[in-house]
N, C-alpha and C. Protein backbone atom coordinates (compact mmCIF):
# COMPACT_ATOMS: atom_id res chain seq x y z
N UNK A 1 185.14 21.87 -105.81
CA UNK A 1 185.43 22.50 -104.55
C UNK A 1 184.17 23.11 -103.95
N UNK A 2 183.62 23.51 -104.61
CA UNK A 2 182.11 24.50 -104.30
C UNK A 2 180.96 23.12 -103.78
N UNK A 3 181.22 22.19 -104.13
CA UNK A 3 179.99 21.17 -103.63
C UNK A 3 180.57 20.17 -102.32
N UNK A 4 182.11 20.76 -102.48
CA UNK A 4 182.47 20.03 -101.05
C UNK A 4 181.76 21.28 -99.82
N UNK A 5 182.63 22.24 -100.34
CA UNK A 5 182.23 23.44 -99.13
C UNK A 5 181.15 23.45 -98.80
N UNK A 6 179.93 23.27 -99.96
CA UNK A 6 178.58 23.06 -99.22
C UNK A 6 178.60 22.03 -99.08
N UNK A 7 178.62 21.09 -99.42
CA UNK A 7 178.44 19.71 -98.53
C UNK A 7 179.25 20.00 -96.90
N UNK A 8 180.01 20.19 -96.56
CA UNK A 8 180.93 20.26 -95.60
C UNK A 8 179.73 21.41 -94.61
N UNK A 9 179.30 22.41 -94.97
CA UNK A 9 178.65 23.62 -94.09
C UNK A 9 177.32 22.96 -93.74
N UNK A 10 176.64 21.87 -94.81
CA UNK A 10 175.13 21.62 -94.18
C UNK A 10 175.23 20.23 -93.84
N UNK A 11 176.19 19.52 -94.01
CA UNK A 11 176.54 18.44 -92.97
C UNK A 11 176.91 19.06 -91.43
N UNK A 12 177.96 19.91 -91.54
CA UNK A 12 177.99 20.59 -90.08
C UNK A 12 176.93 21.17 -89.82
N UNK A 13 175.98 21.98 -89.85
CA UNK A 13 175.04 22.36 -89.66
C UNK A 13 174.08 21.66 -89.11
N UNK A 14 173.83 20.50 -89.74
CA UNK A 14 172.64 19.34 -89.46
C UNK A 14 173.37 18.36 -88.18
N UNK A 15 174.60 18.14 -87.92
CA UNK A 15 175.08 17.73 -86.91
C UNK A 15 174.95 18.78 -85.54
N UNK A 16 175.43 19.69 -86.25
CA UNK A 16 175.24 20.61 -85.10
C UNK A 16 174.26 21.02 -84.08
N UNK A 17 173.07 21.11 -85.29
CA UNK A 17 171.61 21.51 -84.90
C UNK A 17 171.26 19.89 -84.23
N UNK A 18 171.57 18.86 -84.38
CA UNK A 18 171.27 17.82 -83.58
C UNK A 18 171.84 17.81 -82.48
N UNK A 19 173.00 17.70 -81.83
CA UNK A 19 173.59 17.63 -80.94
C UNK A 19 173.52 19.37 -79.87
N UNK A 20 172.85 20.07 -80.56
CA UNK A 20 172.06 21.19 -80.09
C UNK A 20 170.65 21.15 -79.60
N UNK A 21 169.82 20.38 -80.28
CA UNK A 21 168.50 19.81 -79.65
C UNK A 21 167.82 18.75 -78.93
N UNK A 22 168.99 17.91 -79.34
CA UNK A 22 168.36 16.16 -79.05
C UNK A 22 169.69 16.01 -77.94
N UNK A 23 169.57 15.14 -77.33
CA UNK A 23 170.51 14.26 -76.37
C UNK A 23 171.80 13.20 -77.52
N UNK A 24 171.83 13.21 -78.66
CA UNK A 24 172.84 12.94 -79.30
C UNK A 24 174.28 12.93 -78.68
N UNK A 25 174.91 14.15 -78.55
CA UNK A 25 176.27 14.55 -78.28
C UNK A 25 176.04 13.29 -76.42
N UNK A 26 175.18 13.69 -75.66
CA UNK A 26 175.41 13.16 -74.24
C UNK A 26 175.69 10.91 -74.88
N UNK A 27 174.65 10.80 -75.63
CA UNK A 27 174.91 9.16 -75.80
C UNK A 27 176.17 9.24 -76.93
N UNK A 28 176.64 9.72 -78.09
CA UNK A 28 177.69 9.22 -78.37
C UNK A 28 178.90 9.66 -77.94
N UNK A 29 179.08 10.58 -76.54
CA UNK A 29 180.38 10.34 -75.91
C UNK A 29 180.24 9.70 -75.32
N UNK A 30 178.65 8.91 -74.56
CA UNK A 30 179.03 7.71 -73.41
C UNK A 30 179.50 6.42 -74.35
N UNK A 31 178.79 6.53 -75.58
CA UNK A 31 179.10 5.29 -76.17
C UNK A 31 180.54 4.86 -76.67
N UNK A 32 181.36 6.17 -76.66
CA UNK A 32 182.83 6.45 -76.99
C UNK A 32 183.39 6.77 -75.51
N UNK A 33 183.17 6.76 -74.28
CA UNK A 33 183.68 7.00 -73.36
C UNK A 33 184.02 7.61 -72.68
N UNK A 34 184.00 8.94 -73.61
CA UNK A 34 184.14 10.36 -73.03
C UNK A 34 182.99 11.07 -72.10
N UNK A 35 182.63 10.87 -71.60
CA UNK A 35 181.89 11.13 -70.99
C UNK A 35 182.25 12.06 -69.71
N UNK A 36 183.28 12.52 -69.65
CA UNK A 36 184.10 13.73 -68.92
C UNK A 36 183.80 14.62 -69.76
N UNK A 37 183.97 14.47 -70.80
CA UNK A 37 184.07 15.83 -71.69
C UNK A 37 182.68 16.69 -71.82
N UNK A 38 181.96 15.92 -71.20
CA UNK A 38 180.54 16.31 -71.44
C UNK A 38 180.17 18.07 -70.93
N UNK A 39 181.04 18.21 -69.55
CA UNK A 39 180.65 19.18 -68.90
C UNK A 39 181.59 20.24 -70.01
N UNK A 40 182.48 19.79 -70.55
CA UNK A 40 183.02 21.09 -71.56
C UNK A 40 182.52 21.52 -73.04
N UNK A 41 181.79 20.50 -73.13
CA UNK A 41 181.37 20.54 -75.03
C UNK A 41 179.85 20.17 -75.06
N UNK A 42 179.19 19.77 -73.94
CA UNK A 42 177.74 19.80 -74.19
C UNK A 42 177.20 21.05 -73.50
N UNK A 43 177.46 22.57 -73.90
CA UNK A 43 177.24 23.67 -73.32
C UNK A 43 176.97 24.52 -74.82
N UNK A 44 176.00 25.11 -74.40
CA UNK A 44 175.85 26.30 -75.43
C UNK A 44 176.64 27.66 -75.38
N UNK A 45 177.20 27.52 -74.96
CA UNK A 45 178.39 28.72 -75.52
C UNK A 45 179.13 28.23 -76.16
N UNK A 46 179.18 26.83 -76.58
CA UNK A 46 179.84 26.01 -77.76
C UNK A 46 179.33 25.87 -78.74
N UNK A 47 178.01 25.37 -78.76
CA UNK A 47 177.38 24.42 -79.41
C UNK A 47 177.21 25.35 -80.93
N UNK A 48 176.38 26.54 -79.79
CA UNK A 48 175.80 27.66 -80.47
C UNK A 48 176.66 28.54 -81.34
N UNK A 49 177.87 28.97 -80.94
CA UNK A 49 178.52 29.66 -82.14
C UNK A 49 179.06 28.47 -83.21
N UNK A 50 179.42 27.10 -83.00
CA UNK A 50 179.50 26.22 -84.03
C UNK A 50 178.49 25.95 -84.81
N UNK A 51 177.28 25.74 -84.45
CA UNK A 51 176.34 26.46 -85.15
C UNK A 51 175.84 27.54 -85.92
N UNK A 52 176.19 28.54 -85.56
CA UNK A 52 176.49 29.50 -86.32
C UNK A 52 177.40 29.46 -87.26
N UNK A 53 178.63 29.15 -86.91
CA UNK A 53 179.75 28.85 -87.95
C UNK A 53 179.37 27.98 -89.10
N UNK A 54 178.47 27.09 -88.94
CA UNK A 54 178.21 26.26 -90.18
C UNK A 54 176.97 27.09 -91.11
N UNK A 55 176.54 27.78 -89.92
CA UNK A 55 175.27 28.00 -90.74
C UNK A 55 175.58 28.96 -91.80
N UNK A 56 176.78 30.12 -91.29
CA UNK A 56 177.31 30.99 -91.29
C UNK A 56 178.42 30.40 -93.32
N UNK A 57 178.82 29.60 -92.80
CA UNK A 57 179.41 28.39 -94.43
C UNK A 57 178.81 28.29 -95.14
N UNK A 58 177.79 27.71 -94.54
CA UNK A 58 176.63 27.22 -95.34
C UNK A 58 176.17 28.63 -96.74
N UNK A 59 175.78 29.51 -96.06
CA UNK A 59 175.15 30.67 -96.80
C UNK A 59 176.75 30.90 -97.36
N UNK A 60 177.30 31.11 -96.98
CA UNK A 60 178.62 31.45 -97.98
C UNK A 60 178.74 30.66 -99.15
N UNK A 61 178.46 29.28 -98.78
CA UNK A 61 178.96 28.58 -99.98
C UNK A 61 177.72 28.72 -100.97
N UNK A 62 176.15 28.94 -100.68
CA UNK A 62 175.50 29.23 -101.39
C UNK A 62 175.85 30.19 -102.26
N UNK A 63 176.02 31.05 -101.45
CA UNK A 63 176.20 32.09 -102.48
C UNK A 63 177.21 32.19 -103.11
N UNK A 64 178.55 31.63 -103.50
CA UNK A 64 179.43 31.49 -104.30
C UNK A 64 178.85 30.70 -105.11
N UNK A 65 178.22 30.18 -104.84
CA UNK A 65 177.64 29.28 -106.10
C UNK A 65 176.67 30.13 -107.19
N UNK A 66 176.17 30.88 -106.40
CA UNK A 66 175.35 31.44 -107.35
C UNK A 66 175.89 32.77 -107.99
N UNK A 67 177.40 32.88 -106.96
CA UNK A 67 177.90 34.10 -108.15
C UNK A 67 178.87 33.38 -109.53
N UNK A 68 179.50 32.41 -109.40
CA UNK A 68 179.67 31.91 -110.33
C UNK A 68 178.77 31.26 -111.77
N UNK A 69 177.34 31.19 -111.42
CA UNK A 69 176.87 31.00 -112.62
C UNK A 69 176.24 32.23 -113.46
């Protein structure tokens, strides 16, 4: 369970932080079609606390890890 949760927080994280810096999120909703959705989910008042939220996992799940050993 502990290597999903981190797997799960720095996979989100590393998606996140991409589609936060690079033009990612704008080409794979055109390439999926959504491309409406753009004006609601390619905004940083999104991006950024989901970002946080992973990053935010991320250190959580570290550190359960290291209180269990």
């Amino acid at each position: 369970m502990k290597n999903k949760l981190l797997g799960l927080g720095v996979g989100g994280t590393i998606l996140a932080a991409l589609c936060c810096f690079t033009p990612l999120l704008p080409l794979a909703f055109g390439a999926l079609g959504l491309t409406g959705l753009l004006g609601v989910v390619y905004n940083d008042a999104v991006l950024l606390p989901v970002l946080a939220g992973f990053l935010c996992l991320t250190g959580y799940a570290l550190w359960r890890q290291t209180q269990q050993k």
